[in-house]
PDB file of N, CA and C in Angstrom:
ATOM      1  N   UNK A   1      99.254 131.476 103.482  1.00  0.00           N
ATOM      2  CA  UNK A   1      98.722 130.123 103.425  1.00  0.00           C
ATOM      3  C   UNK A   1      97.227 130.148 103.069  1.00  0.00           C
ATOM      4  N   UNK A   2      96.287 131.042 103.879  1.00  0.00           N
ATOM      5  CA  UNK A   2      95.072 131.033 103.551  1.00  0.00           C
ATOM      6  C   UNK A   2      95.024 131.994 102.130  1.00  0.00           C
ATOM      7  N   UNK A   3      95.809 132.288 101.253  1.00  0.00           N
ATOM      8  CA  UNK A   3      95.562 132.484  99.720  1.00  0.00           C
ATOM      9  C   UNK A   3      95.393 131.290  99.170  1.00  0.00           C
ATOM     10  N   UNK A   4      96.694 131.099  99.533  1.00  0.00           N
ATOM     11  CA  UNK A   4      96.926 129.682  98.835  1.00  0.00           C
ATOM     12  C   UNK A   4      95.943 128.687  98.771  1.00  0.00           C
ATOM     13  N   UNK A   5      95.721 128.093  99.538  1.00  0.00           N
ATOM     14  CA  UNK A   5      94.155 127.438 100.172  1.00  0.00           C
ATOM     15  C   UNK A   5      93.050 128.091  99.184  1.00  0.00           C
ATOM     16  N   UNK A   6      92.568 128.973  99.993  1.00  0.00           N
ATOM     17  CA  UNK A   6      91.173 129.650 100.095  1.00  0.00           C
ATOM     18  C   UNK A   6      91.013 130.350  98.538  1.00  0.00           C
ATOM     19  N   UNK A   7      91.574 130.774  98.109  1.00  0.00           N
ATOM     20  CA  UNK A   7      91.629 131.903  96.944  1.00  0.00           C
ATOM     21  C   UNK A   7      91.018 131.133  95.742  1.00  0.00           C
ATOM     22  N   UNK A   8      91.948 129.528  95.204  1.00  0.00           N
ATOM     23  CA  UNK A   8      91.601 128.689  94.420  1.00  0.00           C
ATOM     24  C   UNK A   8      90.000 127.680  94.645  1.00  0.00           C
ATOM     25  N   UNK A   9      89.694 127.287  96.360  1.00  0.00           N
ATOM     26  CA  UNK A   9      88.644 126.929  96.747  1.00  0.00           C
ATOM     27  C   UNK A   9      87.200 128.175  96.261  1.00  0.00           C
ATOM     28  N   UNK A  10      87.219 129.457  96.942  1.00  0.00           N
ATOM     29  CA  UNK A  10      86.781 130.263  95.961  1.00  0.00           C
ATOM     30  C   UNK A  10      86.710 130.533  94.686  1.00  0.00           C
ATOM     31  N   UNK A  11      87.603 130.274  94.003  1.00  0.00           N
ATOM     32  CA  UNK A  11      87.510 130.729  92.564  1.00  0.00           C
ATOM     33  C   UNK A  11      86.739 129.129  91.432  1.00  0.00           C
ATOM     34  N   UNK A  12      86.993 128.201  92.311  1.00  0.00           N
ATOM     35  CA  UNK A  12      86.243 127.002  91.594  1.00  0.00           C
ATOM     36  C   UNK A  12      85.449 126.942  91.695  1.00  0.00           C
ATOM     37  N   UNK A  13      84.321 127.459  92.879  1.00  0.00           N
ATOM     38  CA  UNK A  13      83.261 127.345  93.954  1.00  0.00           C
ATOM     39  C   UNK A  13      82.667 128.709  92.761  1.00  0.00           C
ATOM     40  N   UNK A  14      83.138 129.965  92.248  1.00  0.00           N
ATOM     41  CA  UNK A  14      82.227 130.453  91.721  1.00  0.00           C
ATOM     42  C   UNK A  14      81.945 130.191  90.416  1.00  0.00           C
ATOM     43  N   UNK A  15      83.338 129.724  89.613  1.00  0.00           N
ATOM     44  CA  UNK A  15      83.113 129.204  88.210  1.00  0.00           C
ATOM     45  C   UNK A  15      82.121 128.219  87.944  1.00  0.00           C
ATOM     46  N   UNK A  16      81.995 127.313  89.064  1.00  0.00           N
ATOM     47  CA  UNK A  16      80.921 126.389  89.000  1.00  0.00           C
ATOM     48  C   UNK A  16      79.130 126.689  88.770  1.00  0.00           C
ATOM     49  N   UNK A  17      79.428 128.195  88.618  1.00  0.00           N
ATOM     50  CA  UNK A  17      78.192 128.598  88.487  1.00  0.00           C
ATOM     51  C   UNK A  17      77.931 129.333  87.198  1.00  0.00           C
ATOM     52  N   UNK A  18      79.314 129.250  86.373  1.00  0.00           N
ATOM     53  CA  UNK A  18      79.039 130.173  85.087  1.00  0.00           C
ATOM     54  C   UNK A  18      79.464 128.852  83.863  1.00  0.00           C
ATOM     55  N   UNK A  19      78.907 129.115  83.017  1.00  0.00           N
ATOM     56  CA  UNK A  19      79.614 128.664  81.524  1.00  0.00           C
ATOM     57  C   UNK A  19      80.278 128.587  80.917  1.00  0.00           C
ATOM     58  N   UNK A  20      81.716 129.070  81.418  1.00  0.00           N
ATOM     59  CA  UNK A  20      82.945 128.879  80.697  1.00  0.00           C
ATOM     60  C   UNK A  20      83.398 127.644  80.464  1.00  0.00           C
ATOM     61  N   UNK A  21      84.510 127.894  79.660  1.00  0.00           N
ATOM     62  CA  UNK A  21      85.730 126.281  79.636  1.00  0.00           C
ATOM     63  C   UNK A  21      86.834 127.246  80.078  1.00  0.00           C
ATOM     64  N   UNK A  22      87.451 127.400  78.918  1.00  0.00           N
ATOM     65  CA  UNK A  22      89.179 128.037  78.388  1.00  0.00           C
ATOM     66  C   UNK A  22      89.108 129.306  78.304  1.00  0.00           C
ATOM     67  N   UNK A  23      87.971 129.805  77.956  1.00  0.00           N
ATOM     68  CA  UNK A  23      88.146 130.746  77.641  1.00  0.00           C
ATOM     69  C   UNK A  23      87.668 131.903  78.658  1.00  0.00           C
ATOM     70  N   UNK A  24      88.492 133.233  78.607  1.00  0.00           N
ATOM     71  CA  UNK A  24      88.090 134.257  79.735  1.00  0.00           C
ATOM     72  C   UNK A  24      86.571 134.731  79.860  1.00  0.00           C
ATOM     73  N   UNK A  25      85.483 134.583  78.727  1.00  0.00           N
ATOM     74  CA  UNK A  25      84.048 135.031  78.212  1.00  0.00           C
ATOM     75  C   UNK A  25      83.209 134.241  78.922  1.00  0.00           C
ATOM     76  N   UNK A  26      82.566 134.272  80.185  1.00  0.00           N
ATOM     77  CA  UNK A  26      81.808 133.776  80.281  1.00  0.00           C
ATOM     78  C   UNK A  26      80.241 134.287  80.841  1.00  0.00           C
ATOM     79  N   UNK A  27      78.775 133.346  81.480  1.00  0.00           N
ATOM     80  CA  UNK A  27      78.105 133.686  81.939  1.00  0.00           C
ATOM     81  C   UNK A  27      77.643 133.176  82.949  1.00  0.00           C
ATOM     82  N   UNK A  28      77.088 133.745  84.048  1.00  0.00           N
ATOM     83  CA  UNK A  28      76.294 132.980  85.070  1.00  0.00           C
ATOM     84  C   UNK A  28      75.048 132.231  84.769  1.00  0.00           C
ATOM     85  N   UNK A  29      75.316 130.954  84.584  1.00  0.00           N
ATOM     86  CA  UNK A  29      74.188 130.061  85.005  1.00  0.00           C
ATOM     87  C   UNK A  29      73.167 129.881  85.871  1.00  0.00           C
ATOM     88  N   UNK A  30      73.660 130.359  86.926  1.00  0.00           N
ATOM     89  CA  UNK A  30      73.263 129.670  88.683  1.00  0.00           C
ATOM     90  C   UNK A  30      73.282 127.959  88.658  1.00  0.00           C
ATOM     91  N   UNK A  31      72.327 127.797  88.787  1.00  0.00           N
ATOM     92  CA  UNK A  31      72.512 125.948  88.817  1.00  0.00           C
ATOM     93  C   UNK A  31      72.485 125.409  87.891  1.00  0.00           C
ATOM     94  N   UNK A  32      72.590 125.589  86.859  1.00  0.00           N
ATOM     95  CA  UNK A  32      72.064 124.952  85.732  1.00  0.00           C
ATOM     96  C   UNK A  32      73.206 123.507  86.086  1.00  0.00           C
ATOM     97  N   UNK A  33      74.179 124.450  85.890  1.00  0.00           N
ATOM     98  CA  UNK A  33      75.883 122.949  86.030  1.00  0.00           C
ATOM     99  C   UNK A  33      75.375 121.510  86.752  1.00  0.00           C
ATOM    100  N   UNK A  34      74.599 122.255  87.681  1.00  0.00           N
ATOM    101  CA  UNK A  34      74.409 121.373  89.032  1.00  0.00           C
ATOM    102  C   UNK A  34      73.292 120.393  88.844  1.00  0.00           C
ATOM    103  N   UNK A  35      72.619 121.060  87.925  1.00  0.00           N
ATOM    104  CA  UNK A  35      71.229 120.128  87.872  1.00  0.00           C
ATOM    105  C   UNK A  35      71.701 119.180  86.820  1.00  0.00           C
ATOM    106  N   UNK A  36      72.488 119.267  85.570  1.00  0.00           N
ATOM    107  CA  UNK A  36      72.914 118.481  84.620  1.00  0.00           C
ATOM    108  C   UNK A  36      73.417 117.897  85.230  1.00  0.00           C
ATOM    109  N   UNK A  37      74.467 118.035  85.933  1.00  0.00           N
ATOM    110  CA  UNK A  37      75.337 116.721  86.573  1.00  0.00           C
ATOM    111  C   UNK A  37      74.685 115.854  87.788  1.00  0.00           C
ATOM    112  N   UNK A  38      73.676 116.099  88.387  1.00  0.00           N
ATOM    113  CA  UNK A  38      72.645 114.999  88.507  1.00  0.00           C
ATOM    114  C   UNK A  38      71.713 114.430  87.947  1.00  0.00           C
ATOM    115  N   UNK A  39      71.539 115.163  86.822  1.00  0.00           N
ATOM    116  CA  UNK A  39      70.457 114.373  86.189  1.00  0.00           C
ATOM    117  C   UNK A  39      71.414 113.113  85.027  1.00  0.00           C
ATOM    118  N   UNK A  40      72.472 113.473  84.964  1.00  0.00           N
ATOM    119  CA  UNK A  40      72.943 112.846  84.019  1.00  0.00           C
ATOM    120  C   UNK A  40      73.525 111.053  84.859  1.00  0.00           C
ATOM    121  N   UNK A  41      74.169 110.386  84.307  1.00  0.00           N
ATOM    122  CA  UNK A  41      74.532 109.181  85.126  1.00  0.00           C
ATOM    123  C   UNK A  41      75.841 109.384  86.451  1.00  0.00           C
ATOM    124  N   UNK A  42      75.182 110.314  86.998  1.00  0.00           N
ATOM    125  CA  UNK A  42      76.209 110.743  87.979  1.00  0.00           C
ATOM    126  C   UNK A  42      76.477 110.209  89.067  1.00  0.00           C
ATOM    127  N   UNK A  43      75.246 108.630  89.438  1.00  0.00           N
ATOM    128  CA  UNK A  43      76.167 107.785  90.544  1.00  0.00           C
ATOM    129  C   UNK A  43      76.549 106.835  89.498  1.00  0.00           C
ATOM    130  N   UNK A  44      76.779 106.044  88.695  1.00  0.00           N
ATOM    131  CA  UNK A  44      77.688 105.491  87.372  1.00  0.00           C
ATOM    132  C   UNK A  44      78.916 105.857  87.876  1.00  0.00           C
ATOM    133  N   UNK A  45      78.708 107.485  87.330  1.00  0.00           N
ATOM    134  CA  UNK A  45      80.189 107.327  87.242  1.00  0.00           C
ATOM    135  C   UNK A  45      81.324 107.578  88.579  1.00  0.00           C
ATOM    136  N   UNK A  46      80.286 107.919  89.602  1.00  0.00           N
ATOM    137  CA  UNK A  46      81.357 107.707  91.079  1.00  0.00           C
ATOM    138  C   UNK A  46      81.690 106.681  91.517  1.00  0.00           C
ATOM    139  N   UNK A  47      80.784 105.356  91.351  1.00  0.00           N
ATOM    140  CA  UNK A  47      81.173 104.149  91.412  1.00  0.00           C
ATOM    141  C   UNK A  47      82.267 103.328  90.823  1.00  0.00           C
ATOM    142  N   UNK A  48      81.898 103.846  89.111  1.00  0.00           N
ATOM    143  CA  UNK A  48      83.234 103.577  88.720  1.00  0.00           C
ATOM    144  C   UNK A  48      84.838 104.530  88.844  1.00  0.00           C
ATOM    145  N   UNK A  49      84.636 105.699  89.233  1.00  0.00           N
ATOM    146  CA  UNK A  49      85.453 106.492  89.541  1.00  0.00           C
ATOM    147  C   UNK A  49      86.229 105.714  91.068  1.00  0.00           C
ATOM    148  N   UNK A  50      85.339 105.015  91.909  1.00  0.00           N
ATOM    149  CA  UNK A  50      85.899 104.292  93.295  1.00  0.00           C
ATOM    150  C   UNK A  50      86.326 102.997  92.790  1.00  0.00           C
ATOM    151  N   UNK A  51      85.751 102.524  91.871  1.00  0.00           N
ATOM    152  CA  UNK A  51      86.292 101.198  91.472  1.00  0.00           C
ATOM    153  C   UNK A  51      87.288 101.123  91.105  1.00  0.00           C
ATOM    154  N   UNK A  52      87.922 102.595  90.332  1.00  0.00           N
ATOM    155  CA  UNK A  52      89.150 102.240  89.128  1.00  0.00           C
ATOM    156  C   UNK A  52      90.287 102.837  90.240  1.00  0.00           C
ATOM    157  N   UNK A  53      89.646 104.016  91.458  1.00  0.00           N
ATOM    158  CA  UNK A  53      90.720 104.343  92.569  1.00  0.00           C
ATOM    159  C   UNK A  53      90.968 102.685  93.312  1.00  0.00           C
ATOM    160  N   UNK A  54      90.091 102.029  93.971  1.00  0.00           N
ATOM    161  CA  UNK A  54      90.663 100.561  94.721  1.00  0.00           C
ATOM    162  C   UNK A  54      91.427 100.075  93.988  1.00  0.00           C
ATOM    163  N   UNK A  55      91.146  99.347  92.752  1.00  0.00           N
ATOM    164  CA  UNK A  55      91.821  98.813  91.931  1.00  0.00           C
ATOM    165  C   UNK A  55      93.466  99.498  91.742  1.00  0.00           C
ATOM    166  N   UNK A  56      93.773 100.595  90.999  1.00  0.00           N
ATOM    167  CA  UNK A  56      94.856 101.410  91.131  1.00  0.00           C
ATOM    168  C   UNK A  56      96.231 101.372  92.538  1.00  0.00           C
ATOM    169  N   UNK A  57      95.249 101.681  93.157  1.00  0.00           N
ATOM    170  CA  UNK A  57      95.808 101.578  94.940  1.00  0.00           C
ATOM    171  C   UNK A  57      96.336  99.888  95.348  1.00  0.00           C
ATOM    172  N   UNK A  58      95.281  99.401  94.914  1.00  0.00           N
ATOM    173  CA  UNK A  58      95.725  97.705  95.373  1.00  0.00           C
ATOM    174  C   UNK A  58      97.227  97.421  94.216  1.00  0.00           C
ATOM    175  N   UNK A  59      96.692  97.798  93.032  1.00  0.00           N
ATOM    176  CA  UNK A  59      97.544  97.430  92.054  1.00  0.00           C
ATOM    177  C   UNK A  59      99.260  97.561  92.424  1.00  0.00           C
ATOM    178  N   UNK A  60      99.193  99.295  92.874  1.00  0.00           N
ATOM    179  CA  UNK A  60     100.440  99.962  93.032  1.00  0.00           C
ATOM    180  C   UNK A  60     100.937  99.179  94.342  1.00  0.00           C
ATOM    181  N   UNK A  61     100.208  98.760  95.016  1.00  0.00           N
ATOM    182  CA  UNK A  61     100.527  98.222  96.914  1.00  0.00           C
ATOM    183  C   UNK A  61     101.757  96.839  95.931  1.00  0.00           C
ATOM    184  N   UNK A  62     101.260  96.157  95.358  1.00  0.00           N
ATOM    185  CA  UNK A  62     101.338  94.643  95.126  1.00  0.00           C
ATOM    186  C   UNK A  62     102.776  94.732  94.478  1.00  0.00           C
ATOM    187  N   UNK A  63     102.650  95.681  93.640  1.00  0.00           N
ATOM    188  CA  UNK A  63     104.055  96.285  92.724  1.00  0.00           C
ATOM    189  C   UNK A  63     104.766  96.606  93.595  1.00  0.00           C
ATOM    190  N   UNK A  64     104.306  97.571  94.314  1.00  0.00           N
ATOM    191  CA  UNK A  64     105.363  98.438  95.745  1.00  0.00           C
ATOM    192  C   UNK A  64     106.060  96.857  96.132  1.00  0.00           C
ATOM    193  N   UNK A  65     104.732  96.330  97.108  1.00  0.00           N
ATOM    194  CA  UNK A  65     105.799  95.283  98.292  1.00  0.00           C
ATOM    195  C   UNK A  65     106.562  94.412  96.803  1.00  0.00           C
ATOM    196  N   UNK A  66     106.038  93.799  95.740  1.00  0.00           N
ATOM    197  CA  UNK A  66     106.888  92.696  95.466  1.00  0.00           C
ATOM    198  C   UNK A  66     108.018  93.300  94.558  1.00  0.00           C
ATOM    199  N   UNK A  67     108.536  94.756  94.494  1.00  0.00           N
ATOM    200  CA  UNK A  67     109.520  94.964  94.154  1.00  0.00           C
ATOM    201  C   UNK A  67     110.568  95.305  95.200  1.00  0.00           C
ATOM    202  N   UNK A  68     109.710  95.695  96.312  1.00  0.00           N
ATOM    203  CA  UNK A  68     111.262  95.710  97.749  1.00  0.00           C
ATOM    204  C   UNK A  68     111.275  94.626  98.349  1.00  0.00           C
ATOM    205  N   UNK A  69     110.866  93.350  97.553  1.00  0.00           N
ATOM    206  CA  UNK A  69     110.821  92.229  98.593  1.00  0.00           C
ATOM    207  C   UNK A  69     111.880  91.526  97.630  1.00  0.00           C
ATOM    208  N   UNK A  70     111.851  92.011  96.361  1.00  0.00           N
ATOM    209  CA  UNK A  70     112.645  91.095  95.528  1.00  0.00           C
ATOM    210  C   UNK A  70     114.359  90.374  96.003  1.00  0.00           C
ATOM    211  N   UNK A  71     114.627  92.115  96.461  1.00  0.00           N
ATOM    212  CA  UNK A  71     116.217  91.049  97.027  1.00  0.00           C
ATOM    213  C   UNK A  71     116.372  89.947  97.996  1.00  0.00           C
ATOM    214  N   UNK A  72     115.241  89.735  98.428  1.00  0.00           N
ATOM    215  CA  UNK A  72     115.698  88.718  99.390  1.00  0.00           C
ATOM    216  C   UNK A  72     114.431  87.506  99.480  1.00  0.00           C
ATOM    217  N   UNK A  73     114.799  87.235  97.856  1.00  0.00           N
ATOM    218  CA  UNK A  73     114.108  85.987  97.685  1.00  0.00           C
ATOM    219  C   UNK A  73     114.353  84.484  98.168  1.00  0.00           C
ATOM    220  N   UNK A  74     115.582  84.576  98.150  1.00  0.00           N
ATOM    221  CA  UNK A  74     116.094  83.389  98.935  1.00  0.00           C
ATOM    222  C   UNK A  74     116.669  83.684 100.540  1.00  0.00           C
ATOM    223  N   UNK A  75     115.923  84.594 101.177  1.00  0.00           N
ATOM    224  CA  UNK A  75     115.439  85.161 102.255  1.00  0.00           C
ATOM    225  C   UNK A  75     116.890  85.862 103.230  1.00  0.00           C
ATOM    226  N   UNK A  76     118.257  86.018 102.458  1.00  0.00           N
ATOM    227  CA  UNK A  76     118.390  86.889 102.859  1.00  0.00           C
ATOM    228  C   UNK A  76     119.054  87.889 102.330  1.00  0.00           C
ATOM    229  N   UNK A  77     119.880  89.087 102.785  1.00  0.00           N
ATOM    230  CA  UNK A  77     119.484  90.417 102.241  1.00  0.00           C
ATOM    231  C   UNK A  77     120.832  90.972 102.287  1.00  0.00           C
ATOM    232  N   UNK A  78     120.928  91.954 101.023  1.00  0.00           N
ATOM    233  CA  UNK A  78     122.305  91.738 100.262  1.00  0.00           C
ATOM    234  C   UNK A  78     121.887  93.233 100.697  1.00  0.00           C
ATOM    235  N   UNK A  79     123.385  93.595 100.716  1.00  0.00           N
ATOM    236  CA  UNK A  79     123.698  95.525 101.707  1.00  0.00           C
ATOM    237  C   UNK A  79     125.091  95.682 100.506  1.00  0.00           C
ATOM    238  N   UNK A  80     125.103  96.770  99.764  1.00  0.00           N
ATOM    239  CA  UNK A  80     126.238  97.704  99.297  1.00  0.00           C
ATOM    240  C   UNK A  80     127.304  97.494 100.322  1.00  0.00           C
ATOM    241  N   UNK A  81     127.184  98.258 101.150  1.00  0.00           N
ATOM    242  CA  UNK A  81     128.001  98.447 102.403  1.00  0.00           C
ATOM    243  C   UNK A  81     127.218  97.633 103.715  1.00  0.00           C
ATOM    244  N   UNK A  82     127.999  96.470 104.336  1.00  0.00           N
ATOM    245  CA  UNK A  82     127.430  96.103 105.811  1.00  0.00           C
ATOM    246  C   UNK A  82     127.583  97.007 106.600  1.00  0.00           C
ATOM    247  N   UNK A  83     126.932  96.762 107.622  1.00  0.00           N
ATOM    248  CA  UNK A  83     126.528  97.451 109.022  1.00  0.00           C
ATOM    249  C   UNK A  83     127.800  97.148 109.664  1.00  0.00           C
ATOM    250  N   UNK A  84     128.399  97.747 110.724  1.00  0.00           N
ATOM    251  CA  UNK A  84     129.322  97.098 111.069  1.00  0.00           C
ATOM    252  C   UNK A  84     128.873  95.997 111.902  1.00  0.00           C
ATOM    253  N   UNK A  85     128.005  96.148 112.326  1.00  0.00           N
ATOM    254  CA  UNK A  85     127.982  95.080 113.165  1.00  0.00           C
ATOM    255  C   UNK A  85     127.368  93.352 112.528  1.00  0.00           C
ATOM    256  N   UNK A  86     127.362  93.782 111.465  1.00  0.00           N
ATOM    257  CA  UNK A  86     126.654  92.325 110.499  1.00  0.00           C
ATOM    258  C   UNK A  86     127.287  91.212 110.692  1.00  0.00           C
ATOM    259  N   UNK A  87     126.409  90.357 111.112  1.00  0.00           N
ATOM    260  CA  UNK A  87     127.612  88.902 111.148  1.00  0.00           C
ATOM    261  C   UNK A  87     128.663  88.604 110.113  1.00  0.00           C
ATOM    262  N   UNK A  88     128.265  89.397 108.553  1.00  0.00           N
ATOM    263  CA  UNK A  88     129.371  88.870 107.695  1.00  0.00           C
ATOM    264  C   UNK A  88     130.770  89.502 108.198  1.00  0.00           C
ATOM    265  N   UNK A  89     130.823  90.439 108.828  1.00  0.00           N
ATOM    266  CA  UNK A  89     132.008  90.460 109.053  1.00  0.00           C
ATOM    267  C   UNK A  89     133.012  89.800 110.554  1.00  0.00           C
ATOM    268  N   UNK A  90     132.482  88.548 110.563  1.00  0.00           N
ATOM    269  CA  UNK A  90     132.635  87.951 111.564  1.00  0.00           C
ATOM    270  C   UNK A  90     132.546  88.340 113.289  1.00  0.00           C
ATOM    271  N   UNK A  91     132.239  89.582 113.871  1.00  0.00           N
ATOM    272  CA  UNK A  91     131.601  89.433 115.242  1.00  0.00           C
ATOM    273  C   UNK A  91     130.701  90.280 115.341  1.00  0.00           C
ATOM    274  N   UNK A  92     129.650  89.926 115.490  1.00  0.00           N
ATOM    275  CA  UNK A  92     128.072  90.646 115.581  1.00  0.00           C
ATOM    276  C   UNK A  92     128.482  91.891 116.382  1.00  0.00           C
ATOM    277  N   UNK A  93     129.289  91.749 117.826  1.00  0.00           N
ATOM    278  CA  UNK A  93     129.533  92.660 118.711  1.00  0.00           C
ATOM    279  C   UNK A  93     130.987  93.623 118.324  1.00  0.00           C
ATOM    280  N   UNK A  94     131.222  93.972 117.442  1.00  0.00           N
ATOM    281  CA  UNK A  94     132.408  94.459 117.019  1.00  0.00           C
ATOM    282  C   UNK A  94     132.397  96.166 116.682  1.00  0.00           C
ATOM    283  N   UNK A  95     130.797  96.416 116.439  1.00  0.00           N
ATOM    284  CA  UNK A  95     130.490  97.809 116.630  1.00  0.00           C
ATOM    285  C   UNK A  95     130.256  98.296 117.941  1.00  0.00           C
ATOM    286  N   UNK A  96     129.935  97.705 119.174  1.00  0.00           N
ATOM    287  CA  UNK A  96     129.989  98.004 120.563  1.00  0.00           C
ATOM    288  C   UNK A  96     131.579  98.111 120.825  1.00  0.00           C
ATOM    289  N   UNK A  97     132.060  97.300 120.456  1.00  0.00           N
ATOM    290  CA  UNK A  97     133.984  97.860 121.031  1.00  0.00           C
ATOM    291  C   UNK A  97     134.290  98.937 120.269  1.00  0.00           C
ATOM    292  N   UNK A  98     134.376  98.905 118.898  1.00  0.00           N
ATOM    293  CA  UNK A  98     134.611 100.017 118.402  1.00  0.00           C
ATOM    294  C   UNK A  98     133.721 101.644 118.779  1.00  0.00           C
ATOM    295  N   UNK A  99     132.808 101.847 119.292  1.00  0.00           N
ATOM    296  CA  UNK A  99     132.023 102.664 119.972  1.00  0.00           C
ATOM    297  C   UNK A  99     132.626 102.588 121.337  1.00  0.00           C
ATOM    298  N   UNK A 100     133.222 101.992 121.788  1.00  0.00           N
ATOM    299  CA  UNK A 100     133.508 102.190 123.178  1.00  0.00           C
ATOM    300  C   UNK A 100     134.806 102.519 123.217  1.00  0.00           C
ATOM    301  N   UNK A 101     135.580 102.109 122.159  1.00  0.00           N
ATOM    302  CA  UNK A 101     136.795 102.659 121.887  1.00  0.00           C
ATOM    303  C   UNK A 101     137.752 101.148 122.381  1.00  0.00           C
ATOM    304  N   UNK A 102     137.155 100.464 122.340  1.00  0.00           N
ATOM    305  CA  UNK A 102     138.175  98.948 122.927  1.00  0.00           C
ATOM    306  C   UNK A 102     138.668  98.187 121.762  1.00  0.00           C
ATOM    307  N   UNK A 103     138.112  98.646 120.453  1.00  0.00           N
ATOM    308  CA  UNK A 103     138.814  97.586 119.331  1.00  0.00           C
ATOM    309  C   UNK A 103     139.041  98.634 118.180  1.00  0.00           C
ATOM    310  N   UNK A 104     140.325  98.957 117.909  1.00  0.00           N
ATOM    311  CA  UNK A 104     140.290  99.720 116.840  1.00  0.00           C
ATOM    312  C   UNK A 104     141.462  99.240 115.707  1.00  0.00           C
TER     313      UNK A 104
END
């Protein structure tokens, strides 16, 4: 587990200090990475990086509930198979006898 974890946390943690992309050739910088990416518009783009995560999140919530809410628009709620005990099949209490062994 702690490879798994730790190995990749290490290995990003040192690349962050050299010049590569893609390719295996690279060199140590030290900070250089670090100082560009603050000097550049680097609260810009976390702001909009949080803006476009809320947005996203709210978006997916709204989709989520109003697509499991859809079946029971006229408020009530349609089952493949009832429960046994569902009123449609005329006695709410009809899975308690059958569990008790009194109605079979």
């Amino acid at each position: 587990m702690v490879a798994i974890v730790a190995y990749p946390l290490f290995e990003t943690f040192r690349l962050s200090f050299t010049n590569t992309s893609m390719s295996p050739n690279f060199e140590y910088v030290g900070l250089d990475n670090y100082e560009k990416l603050m000097s550049r518009r680097f609260p810009e783009v976390i702001a909009r990086t949080f803006y476009w995560m809320s947005l996203s999140v709210a978006l997916k919530m709204l989709i989520g509930t109003l697509g499991g809410r859809s079946p029971e628009r006229d408020g009530s709620r349609t089952h493949a198979v009832p429960h046994p005990g569902h009123a449609a099949l005329g006695d709410p209490n009809r899975h308690r006898r059958l569990h008790l062994g009194l109605d079979v």
